[in-house]
Protein backbone atom coordinates (compact mmCIF):
# COMPACT_ATOMS: atom_id res chain seq x y z
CA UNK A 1 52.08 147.71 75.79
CA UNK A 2 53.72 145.00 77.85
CA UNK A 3 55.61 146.95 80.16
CA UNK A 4 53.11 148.06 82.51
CA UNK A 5 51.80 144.00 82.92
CA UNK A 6 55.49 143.00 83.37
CA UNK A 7 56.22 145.64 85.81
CA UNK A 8 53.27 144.66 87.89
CA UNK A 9 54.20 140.90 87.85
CA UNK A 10 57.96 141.60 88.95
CA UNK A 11 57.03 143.49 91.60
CA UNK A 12 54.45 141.04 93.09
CA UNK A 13 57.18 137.82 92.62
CA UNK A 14 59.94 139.98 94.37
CA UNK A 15 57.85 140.91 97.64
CA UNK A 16 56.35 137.41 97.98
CA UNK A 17 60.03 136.24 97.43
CA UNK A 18 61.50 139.04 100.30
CA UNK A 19 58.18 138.07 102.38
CA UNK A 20 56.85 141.56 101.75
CA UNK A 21 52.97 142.17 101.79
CA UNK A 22 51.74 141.62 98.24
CA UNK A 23 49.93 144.42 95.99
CA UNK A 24 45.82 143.82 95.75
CA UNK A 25 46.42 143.96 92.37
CA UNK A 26 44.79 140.89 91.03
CA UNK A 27 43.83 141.61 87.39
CA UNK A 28 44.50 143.90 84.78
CA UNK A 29 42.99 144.06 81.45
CA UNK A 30 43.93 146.16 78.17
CA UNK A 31 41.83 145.89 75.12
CA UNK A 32 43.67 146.58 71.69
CA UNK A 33 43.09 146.26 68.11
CA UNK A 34 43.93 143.31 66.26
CA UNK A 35 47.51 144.86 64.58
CA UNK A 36 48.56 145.43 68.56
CA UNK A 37 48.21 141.77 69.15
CA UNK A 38 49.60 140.95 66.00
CA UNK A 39 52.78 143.36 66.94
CA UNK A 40 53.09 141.93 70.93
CA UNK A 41 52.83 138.38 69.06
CA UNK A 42 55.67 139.04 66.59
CA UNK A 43 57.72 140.65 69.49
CA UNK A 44 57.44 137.50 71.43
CA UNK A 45 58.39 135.53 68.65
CA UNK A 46 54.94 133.69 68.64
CA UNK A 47 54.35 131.50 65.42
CA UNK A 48 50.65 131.94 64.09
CA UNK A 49 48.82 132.32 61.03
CA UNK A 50 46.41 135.31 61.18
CA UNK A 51 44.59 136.83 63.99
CA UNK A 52 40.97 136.26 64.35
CA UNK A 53 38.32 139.26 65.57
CA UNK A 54 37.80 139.03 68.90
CA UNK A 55 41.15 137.46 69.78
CA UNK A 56 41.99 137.07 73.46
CA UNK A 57 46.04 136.97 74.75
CA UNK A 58 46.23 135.70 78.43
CA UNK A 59 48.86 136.14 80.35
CA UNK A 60 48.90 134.31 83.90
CA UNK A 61 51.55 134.67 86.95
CA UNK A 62 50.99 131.23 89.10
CA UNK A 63 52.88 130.54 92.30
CA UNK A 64 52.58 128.54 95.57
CA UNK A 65 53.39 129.15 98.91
């Protein structure tokens, strides 16, 4: 689930680090069911007590020039 996300955000920190053009990719969005986040959460080693409906995971790659 998280390797597709993390694959996109590697690739986007190497070419602005070798100067390379940057990939329009801008957003990407994947809707799951609450066990998936419960699963990514455990395999990040998140603490939480339950997962409410509708729960929203962000995940945010920030840089400046």
């Amino acid at each position: 689930m998280l390797r597709k996300p993390i694959d996109i955000m590697e690739k986007k920190v190497s070419a602005i680090v070798k100067g390379e053009e940057v990939s329009d990719v801008k957003y990407v969005l994947y809707s799951a069911h609450d066990d998936q986040v419960t699963n990514m959460l455990n395999f990040l080693g998140v603490d939480y007590y339950w997962i409410p409906f509708a729960a929203t995971v962000t995940f945010e790659l920030k840089y400046s020039a």
